[in-house]
C-alpha atoms as a PDB file:
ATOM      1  CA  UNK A   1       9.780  21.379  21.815  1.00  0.00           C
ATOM      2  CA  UNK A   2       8.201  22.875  19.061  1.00  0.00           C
ATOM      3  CA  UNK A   3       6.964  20.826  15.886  1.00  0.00           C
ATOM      4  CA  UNK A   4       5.696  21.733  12.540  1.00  0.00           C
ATOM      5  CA  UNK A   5       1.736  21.892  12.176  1.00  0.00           C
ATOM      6  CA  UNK A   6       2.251  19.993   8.808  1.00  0.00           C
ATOM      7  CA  UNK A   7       4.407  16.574   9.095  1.00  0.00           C
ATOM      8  CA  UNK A   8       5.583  17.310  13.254  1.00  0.00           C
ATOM      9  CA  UNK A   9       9.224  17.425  12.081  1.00  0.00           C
ATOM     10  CA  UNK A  10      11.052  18.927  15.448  1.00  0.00           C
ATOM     11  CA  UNK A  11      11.794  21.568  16.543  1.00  0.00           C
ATOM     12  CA  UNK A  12       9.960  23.660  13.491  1.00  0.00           C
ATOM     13  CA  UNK A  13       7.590  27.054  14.758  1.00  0.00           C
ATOM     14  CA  UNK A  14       4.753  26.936  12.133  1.00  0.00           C
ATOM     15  CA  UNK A  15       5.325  25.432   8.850  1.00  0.00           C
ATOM     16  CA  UNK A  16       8.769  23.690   7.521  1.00  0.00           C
ATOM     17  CA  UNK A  17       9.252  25.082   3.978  1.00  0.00           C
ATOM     18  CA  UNK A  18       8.089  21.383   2.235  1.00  0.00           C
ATOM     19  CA  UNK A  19       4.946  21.334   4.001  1.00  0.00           C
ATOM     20  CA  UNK A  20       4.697  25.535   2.842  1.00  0.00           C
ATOM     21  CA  UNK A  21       5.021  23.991  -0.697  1.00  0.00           C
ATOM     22  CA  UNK A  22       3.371  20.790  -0.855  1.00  0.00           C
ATOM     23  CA  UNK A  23      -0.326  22.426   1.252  1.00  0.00           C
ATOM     24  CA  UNK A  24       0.503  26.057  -0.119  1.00  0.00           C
ATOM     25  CA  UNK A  25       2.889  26.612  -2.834  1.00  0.00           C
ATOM     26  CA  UNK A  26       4.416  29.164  -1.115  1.00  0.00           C
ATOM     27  CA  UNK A  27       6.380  29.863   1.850  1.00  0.00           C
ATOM     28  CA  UNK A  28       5.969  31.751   5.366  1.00  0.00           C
ATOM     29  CA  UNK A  29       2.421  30.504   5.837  1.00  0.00           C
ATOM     30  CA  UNK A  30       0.842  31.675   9.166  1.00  0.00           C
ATOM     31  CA  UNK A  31      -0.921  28.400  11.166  1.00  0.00           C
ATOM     32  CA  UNK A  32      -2.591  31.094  13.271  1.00  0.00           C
ATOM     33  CA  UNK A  33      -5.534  31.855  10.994  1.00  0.00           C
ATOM     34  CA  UNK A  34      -7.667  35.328  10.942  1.00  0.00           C
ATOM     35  CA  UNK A  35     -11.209  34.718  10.790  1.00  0.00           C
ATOM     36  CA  UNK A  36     -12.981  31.988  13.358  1.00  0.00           C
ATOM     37  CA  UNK A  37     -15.536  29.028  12.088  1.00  0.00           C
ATOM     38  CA  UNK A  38     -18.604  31.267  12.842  1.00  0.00           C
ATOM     39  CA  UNK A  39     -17.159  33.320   9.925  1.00  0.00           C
ATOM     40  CA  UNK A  40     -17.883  30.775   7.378  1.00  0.00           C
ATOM     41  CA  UNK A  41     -20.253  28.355   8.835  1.00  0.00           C
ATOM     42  CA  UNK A  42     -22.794  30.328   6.520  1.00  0.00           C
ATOM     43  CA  UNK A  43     -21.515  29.203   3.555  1.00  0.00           C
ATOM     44  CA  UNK A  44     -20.744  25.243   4.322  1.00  0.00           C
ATOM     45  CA  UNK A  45     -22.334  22.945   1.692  1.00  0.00           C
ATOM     46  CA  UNK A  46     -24.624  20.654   4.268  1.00  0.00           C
ATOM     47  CA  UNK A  47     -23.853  17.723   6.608  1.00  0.00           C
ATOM     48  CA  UNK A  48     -22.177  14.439   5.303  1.00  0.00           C
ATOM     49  CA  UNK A  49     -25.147  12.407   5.179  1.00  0.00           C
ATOM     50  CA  UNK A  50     -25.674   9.716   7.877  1.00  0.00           C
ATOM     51  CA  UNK A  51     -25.254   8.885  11.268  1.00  0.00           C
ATOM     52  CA  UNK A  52     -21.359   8.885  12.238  1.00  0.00           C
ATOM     53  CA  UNK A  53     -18.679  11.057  13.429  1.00  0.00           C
ATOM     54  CA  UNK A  54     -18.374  12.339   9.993  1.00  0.00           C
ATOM     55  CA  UNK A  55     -21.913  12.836  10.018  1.00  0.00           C
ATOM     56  CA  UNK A  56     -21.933  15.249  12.638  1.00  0.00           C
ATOM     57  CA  UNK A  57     -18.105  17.033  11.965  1.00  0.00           C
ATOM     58  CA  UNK A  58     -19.116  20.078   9.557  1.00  0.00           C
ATOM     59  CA  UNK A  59     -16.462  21.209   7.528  1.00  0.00           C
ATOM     60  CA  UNK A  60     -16.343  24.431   5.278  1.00  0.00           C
ATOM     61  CA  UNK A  61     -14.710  25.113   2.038  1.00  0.00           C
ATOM     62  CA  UNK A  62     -11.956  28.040   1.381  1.00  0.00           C
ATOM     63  CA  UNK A  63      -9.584  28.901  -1.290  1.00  0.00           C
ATOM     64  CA  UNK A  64      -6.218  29.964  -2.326  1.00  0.00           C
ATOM     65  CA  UNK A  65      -4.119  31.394   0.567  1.00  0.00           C
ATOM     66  CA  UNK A  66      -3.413  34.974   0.166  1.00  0.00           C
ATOM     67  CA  UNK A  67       0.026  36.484   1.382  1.00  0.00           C
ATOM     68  CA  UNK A  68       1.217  34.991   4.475  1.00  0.00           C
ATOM     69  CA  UNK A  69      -2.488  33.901   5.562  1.00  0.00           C
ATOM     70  CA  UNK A  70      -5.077  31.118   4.513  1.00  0.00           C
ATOM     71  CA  UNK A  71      -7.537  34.008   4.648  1.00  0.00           C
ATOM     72  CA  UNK A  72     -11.302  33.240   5.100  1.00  0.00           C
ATOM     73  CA  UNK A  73     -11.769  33.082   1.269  1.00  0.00           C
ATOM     74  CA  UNK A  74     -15.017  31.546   1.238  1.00  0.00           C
ATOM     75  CA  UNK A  75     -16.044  28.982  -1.628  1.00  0.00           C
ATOM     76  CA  UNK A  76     -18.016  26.225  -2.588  1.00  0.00           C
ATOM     77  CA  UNK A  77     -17.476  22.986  -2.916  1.00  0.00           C
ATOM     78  CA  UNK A  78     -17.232  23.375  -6.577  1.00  0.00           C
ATOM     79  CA  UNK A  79     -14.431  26.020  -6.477  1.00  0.00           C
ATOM     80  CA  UNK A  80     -12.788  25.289  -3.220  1.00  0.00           C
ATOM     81  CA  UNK A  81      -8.726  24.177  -2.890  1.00  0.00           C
ATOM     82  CA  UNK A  82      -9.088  23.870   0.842  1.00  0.00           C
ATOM     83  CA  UNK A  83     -11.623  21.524   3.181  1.00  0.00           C
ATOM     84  CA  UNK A  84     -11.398  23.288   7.009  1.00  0.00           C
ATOM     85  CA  UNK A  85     -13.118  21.271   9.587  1.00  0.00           C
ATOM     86  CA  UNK A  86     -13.493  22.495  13.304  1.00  0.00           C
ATOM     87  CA  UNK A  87     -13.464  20.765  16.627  1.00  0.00           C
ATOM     88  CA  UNK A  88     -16.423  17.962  17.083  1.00  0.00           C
ATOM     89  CA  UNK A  89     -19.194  19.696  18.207  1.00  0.00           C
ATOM     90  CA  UNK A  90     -20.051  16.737  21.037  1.00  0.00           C
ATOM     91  CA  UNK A  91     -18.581  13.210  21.949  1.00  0.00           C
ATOM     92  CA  UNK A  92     -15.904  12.495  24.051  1.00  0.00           C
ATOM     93  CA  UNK A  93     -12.579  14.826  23.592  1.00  0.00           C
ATOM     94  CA  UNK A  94     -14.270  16.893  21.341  1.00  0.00           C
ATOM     95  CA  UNK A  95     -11.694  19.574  21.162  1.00  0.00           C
ATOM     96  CA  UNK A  96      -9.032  16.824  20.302  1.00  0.00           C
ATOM     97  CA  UNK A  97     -11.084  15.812  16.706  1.00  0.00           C
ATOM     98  CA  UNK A  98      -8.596  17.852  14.658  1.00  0.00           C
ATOM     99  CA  UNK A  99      -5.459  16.943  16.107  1.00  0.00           C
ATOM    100  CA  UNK A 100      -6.232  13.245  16.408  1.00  0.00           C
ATOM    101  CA  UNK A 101      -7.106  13.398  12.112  1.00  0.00           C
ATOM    102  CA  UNK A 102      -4.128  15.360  11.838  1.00  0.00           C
ATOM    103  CA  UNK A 103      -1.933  12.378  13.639  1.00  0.00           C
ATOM    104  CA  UNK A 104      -3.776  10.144  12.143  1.00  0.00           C
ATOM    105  CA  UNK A 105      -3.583  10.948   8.581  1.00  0.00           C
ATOM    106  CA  UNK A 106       0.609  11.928   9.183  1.00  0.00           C
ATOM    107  CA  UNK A 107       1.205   8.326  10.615  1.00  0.00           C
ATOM    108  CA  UNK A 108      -0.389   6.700   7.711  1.00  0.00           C
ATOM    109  CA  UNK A 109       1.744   8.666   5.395  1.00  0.00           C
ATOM    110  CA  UNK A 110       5.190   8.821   6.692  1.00  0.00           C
ATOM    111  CA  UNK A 111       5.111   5.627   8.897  1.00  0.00           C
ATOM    112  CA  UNK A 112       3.261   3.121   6.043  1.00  0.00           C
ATOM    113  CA  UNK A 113       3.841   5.312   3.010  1.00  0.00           C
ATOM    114  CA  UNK A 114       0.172   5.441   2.086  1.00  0.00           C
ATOM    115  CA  UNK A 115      -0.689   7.783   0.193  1.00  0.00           C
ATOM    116  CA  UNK A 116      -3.007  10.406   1.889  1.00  0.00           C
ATOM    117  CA  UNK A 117      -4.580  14.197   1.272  1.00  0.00           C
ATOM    118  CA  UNK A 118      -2.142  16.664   1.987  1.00  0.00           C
ATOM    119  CA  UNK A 119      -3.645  18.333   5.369  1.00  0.00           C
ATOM    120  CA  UNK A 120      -2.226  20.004   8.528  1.00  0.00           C
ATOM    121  CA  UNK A 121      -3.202  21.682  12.079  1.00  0.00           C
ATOM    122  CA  UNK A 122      -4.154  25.207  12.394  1.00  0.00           C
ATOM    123  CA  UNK A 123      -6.399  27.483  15.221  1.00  0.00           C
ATOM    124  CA  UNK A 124      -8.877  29.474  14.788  1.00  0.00           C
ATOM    125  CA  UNK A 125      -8.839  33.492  15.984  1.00  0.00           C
ATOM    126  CA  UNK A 126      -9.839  31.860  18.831  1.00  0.00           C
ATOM    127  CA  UNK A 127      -7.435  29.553  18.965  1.00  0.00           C
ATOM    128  CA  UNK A 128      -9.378  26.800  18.625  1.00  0.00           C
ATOM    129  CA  UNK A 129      -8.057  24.205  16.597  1.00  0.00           C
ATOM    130  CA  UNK A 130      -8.810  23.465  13.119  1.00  0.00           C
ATOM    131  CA  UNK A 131      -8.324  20.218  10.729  1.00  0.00           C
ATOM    132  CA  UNK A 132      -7.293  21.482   7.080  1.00  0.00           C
ATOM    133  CA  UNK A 133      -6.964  19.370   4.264  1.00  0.00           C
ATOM    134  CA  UNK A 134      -5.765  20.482   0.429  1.00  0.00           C
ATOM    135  CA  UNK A 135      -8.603  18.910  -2.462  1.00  0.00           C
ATOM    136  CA  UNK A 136      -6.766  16.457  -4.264  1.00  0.00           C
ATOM    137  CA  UNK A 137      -9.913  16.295  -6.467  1.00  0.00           C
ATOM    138  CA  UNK A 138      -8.166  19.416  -8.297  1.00  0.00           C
ATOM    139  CA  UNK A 139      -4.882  18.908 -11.072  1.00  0.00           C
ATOM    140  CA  UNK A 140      -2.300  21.480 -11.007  1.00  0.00           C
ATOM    141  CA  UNK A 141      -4.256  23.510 -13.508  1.00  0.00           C
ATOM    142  CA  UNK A 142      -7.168  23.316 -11.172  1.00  0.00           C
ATOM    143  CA  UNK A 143      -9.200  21.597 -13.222  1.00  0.00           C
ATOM    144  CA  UNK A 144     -11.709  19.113 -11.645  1.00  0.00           C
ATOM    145  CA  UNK A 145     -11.051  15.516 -11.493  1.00  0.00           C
ATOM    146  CA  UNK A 146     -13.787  12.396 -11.641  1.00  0.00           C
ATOM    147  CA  UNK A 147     -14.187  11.220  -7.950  1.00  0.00           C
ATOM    148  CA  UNK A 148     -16.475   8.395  -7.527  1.00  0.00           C
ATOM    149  CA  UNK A 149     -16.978   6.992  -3.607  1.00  0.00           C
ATOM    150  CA  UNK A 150     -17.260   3.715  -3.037  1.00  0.00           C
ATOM    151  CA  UNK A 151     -21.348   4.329  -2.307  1.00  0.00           C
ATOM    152  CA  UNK A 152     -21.671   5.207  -5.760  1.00  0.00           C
ATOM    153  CA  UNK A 153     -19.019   2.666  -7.167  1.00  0.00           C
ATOM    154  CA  UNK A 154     -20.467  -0.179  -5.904  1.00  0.00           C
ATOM    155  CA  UNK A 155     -23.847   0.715  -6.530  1.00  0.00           C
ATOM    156  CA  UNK A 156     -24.880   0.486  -2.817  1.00  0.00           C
ATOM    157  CA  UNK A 157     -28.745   0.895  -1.878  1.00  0.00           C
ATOM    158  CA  UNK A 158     -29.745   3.406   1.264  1.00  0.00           C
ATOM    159  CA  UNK A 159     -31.690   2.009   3.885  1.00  0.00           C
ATOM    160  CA  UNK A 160     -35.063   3.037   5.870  1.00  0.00           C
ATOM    161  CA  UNK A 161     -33.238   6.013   7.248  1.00  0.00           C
ATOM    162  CA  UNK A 162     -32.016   7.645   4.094  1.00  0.00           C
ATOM    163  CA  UNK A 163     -28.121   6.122   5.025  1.00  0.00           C
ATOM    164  CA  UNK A 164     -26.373   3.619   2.669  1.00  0.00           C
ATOM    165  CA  UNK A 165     -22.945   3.902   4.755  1.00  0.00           C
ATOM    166  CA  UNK A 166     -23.276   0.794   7.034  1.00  0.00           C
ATOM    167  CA  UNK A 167     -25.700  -1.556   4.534  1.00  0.00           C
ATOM    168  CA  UNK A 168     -24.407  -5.237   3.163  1.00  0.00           C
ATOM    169  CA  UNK A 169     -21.225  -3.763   1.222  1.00  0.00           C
ATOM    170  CA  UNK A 170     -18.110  -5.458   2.618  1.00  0.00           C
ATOM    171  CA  UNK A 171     -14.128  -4.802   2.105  1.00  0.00           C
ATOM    172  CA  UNK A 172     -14.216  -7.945   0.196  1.00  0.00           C
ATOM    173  CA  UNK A 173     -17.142  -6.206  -2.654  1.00  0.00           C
ATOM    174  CA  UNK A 174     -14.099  -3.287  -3.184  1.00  0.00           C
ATOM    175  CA  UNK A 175     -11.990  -6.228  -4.554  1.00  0.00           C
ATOM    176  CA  UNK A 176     -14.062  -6.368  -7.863  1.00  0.00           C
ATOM    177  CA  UNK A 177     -13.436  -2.597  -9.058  1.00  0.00           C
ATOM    178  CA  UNK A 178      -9.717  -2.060  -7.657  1.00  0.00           C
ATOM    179  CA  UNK A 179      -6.930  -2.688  -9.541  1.00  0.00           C
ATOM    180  CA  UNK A 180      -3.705  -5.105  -8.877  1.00  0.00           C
ATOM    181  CA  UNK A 181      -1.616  -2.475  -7.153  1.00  0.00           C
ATOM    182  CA  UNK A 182      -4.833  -0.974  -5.536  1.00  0.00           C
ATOM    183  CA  UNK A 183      -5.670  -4.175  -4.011  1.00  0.00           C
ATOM    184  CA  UNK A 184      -2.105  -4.039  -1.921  1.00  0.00           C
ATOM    185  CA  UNK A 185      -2.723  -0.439  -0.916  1.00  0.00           C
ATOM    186  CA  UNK A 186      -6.230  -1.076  -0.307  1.00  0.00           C
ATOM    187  CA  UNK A 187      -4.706  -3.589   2.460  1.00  0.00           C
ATOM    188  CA  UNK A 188      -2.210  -1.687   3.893  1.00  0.00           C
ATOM    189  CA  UNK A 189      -4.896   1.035   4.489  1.00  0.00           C
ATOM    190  CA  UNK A 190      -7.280  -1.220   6.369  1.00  0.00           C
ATOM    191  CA  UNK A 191      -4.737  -2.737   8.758  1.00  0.00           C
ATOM    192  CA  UNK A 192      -3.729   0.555   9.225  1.00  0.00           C
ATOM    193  CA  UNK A 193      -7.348   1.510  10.568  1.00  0.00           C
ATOM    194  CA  UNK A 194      -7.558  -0.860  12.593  1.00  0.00           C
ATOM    195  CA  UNK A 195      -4.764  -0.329  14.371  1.00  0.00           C
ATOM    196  CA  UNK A 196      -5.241   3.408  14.686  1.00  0.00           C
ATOM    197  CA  UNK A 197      -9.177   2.077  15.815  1.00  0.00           C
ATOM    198  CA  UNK A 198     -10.573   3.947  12.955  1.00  0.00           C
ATOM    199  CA  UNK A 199     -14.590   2.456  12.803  1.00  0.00           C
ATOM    200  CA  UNK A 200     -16.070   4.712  10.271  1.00  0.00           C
ATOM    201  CA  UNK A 201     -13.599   3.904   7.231  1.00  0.00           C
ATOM    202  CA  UNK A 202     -17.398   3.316   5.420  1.00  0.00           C
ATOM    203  CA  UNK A 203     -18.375   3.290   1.745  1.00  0.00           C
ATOM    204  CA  UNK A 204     -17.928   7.084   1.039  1.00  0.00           C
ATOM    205  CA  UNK A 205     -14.413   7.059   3.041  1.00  0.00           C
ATOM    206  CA  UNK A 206     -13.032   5.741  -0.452  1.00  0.00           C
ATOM    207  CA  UNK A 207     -12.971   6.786  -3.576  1.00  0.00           C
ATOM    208  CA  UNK A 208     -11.904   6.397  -7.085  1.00  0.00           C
ATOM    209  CA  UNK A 209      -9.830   9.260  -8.630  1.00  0.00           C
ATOM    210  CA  UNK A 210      -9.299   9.892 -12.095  1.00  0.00           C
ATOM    211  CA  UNK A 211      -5.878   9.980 -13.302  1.00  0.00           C
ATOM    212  CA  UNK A 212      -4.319  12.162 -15.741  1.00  0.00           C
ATOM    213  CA  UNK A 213      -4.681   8.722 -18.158  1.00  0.00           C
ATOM    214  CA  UNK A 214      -7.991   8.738 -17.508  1.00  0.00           C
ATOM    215  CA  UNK A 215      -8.228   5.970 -15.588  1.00  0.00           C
ATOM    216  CA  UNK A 216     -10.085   5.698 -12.264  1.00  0.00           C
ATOM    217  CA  UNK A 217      -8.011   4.277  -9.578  1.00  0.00           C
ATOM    218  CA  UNK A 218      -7.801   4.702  -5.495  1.00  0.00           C
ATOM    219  CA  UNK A 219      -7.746   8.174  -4.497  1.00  0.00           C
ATOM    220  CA  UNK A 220      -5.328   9.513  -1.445  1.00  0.00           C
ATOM    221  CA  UNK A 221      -6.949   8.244   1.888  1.00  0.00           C
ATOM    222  CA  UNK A 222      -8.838  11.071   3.351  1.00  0.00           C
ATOM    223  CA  UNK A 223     -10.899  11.159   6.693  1.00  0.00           C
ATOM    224  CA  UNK A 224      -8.324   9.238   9.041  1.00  0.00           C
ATOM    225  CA  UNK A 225      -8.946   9.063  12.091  1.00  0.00           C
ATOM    226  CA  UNK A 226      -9.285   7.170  15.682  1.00  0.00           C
ATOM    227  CA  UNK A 227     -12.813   7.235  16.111  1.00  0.00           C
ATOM    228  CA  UNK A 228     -12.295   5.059  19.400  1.00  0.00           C
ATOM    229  CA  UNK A 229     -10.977   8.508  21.578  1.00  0.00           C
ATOM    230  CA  UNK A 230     -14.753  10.021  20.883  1.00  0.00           C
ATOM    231  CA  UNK A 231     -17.434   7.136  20.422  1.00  0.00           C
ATOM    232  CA  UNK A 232     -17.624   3.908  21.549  1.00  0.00           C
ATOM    233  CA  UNK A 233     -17.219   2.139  17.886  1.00  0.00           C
ATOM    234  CA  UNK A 234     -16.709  -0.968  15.963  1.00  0.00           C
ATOM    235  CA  UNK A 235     -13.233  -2.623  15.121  1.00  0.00           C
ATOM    236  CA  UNK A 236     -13.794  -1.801  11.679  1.00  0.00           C
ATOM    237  CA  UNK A 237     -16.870   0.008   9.744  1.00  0.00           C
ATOM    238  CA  UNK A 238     -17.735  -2.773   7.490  1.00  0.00           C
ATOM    239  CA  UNK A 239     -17.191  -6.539   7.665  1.00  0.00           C
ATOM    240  CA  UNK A 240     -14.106  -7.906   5.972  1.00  0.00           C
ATOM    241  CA  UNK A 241     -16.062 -10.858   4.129  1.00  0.00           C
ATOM    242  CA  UNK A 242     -18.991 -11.412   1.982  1.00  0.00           C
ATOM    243  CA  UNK A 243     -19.942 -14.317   4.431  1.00  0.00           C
ATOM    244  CA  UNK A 244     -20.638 -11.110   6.799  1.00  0.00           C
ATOM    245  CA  UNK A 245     -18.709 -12.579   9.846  1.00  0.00           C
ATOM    246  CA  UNK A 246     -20.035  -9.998  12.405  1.00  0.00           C
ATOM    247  CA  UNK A 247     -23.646 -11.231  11.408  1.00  0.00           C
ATOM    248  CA  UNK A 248     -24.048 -14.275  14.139  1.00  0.00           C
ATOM    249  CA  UNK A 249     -22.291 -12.555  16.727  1.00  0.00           C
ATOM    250  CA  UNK A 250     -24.450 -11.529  19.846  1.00  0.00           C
ATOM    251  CA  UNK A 251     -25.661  -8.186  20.552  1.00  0.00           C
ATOM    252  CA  UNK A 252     -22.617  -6.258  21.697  1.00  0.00           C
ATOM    253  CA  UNK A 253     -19.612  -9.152  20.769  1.00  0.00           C
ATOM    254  CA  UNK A 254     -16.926  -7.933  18.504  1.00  0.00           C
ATOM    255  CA  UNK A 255     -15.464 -10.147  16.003  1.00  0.00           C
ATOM    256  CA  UNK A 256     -11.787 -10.741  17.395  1.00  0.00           C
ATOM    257  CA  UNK A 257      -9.702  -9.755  13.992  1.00  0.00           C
ATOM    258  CA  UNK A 258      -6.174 -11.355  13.550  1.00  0.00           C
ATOM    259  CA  UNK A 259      -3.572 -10.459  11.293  1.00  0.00           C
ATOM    260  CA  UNK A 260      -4.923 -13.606   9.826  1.00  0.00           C
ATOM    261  CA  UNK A 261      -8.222 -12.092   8.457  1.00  0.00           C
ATOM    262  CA  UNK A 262      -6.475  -9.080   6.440  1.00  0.00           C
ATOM    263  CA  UNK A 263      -4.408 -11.810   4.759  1.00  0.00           C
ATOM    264  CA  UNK A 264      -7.166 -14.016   3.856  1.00  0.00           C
ATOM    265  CA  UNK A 265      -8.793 -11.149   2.427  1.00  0.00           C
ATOM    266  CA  UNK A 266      -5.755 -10.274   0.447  1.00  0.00           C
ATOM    267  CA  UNK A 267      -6.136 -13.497  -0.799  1.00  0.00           C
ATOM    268  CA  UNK A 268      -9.284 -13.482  -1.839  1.00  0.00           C
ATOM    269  CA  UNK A 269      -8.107 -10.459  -3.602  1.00  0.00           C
ATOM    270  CA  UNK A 270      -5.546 -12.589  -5.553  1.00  0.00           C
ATOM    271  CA  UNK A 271      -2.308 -10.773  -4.255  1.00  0.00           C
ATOM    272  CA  UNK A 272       0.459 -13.182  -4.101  1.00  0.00           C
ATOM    273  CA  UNK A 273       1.684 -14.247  -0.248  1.00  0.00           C
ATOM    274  CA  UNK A 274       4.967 -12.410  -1.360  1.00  0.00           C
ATOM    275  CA  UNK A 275       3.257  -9.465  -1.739  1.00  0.00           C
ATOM    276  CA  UNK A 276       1.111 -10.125   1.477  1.00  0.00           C
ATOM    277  CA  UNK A 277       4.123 -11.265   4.032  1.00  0.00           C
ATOM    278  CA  UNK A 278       5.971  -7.824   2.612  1.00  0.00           C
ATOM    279  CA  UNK A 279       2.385  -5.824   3.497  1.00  0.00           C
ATOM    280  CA  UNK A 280       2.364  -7.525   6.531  1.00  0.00           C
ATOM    281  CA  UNK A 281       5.967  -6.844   7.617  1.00  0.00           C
ATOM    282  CA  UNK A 282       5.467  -3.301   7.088  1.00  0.00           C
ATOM    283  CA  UNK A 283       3.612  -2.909  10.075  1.00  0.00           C
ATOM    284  CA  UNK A 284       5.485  -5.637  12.315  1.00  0.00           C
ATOM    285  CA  UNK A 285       7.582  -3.965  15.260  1.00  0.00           C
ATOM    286  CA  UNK A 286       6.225  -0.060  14.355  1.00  0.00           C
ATOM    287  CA  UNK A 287       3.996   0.360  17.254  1.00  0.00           C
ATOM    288  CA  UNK A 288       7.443   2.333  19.000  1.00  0.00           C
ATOM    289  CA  UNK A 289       7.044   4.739  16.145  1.00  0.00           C
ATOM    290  CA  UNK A 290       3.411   5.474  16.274  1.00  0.00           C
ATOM    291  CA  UNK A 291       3.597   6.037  19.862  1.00  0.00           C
ATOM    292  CA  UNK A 292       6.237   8.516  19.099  1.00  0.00           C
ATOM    293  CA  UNK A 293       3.833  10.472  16.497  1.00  0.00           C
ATOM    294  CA  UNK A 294       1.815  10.299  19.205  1.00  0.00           C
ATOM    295  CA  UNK A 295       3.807  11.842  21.376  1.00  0.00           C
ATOM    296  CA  UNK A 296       4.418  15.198  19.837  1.00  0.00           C
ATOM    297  CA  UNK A 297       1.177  15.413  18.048  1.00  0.00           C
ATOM    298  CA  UNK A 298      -1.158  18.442  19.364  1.00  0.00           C
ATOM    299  CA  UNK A 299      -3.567  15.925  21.354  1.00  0.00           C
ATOM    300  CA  UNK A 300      -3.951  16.569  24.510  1.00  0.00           C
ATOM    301  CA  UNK A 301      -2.332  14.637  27.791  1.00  0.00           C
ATOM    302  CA  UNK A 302      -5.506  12.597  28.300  1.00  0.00           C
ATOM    303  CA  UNK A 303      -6.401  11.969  24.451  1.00  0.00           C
ATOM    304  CA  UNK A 304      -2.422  10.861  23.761  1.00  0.00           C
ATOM    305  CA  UNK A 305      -3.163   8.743  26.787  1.00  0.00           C
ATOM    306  CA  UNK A 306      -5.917   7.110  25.147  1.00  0.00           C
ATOM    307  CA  UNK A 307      -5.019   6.991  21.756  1.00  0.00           C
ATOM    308  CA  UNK A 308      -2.038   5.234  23.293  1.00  0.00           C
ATOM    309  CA  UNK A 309      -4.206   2.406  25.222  1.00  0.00           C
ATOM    310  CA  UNK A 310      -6.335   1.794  21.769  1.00  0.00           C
ATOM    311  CA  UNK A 311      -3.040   1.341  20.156  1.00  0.00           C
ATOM    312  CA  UNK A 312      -1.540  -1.035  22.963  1.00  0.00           C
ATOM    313  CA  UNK A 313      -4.910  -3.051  22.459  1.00  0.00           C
ATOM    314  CA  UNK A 314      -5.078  -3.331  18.833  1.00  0.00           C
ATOM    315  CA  UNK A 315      -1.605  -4.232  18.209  1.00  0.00           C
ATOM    316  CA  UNK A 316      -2.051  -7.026  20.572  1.00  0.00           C
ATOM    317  CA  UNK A 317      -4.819  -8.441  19.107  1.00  0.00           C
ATOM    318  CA  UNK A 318      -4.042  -8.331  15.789  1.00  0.00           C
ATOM    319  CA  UNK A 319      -0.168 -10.127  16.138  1.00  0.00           C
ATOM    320  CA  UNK A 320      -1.218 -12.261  19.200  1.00  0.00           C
ATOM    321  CA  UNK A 321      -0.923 -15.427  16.795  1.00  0.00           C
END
C-alpha cells in the first residue's frame, strides 16, 4: 500500500492535495526531486554546533518550489522557505535518519496534536532519501520572524569545548520564560520525547517565536526524532529538575523516569492537576496508534523493528506505576 510522503494517509502516490497546500501552496508536487545533496552541499550554512546527532546531520537551505518540482533553488539561511537534510552520514541505520524524523515529527502532530514544522519525505536523484521541513520562521508575506532558542533565552554559558547544549540548564529553568498555555504544551512535548526515545531535545531544540502580536511564545517543535535507532543515548537530553537528579547516579545508570516526574514538573510549573490528568490521559492507551505510524512509515524492516522495541520499553516504564 502506498502512503502519502506528507501525513502517510493510505493509499495516496506522492502528495495528498492538503499536504500540496499546507508544505507547497500548490498542487501536483513531485516527491522524486531533480538534483542530489552533492548539488547543494556547497552552499549549506555550517554544522549545528556541538557534539550530537544534530551536530553531525548537515542540512541545506532551498526555496520556493517551481512547477511541479522543489527544484534545487539554492539559498541561504536568510532567504530560504525550505530546510533539506540528507541521510546521517554515520551511526547506526544511517539511511533511516530521514524517515524516522519524518515519523517522528507526523506522530507528534496528528497523534498528540502538538504543534510541529510542516515537513515531509522525499529522495534524492539518487533516490536516497531526504528529510524536508517548511521555515516557520517566515509569515505569509515572507517576512522574517524573531526566533530566540532556548540557548540564547535562558542565557546559557558554553563549556570548555565551545558547546552550551548539555551544560546545567534543566526543563524545569524553561518554566520561568513560557507562558500558561506554553507550560501545558511544553509537557505534552517532553513526554512525547521520551516515549519516541528522543535524547537530544537540548537547549537549541526550542525556541521562542514571535507572533503576529508581537509576543514571543513556543515555536512549532522542530528536530523530532528517535535518537535511540542511531546512538546509544540518554532518556532525555537534559534533567527534568533543578535538583539535577541524574547528578548522583553512577557512571552509566539512567534515572528510571515515571509518569510521575513529568507531573511533578508540571507542577512545579503551576498547571492545575486538571490540566495535568487531561495531559496525561492524552497519551494513556495510544501506544496501538504509534505502532501503526510506525508501520507504514518509510523506515526500514529492521529500524520499524527497533523503533518498535524503544517504544515497547518506554511506554512501560513510564505507566508501570
Amino acid at each position: 500500500m502506498e502512503h502519502c510522503f506528507g501525513c502517510l494517509k493510505d493509499d495516496v502516490k506522492g502528495f495528498c492535495s492538503s499536504c500540496e497546500k499546507k508544505l507547497f501552496d500548490r498542487s501536483k508536487i513531485n516527491p522524486q526531486l531533480n538534483f542530489n545533496w552533492e548539488d547543494i552541499s556547497k552552499v549549506i550554512d555550517g554544522y549545528p554546533a556541538g557534539f550530537s546527532i544534530s551536530g553531525v546531520q548537515t542540512k541545506g537551505f532551498i526555496g520556493k518550489a517551481t512547477g511541479t518540482e522543489l527544484s534545487p533553488n539554492l539559498a541561504n539561511d536568510e532567504n530560504s522557505i525550505y530546510i533539506i537534510k540528507p541521510l546521517l552520514s554515520r551511526f547506526d541505520l544511517a539511511s533511516d535518519s530521514p524517515a524516522n524524523e519524518h515519523v517522528t515529527m507526523q506522530m507528534a502532530k496528528q497523534l498528540y496534536g502538538i504543534r510541529t514544522a510542516e515537513c515531509c519525505l522525499m529522495k534524492f536523484t539518487n533516490r536516497t532519501p531526504a528529510y524536508v521541513t517548511r521555515r516557520f520562521d517566515y509569515n505569509k508575506n515572507e517576512e522574517k520572524l524573531n526566533q530566540e532558542d532556548f540557548a540564547s533565552v535562558l542565557q546559557a554559558k558554553k563549556d570548555n569545548d565551545g558547546r552550551y547544549k548539555y551544560i546545567a540548564k534543566t526543563y524545569e529553568d524553561f518554566g520561568d520564560v513560557l507562558s500558561a498555555l506554553n507550560k501545558v504544551e511544553f509537557i505534552r512535548i517532553l513526554i512525547f520525547n521520551y516515549l519516541t526515545g528522543n535524547g537530544d531535545a537540548h537547549l537549541k531544540n526550542f525556541s521562542l517565536l514571535e507572533t503576529p502580536d508581537g509576543d514571543m511564545q513556543l515555536s512549532p517543535s522542530y528536530d523530532l526524532m528517535n535518537t535511540k535507532i542511531h546512538v546509544s543515548d540518554s532518556p532525555i537530553a537534559l534533567n527534568l529538575f533543578r535538583e539535577l537528579e541524574r547528578t548522583g547516579l553512577p557512571r552509566g545508570q539512567n534515572y528510571s523516569y515515571t509518569i510521575k516526574d513529568f507531573t511533578e514538573l508540571g507542577k512545579r510549573f503551576g498547571i492545575s492537576d486538571r490540566l495535568l490528568k487531561k495531559t496525561v490521559k492524552k497519551f494513556e492507551d495510544t501506544e496501538g496508534k504509534m505502532k501503526e505510524m510506525i508501520n507504514k512509515s518509510f523506515l526500514s524492516d529492521n529500524a520499524k523493528s527497533k523503533y518498535l522495541e524503544i517504544v515497547k520499553t518506554n511506554f512501560e516504564q513510564l505507566f508501570s506505576i
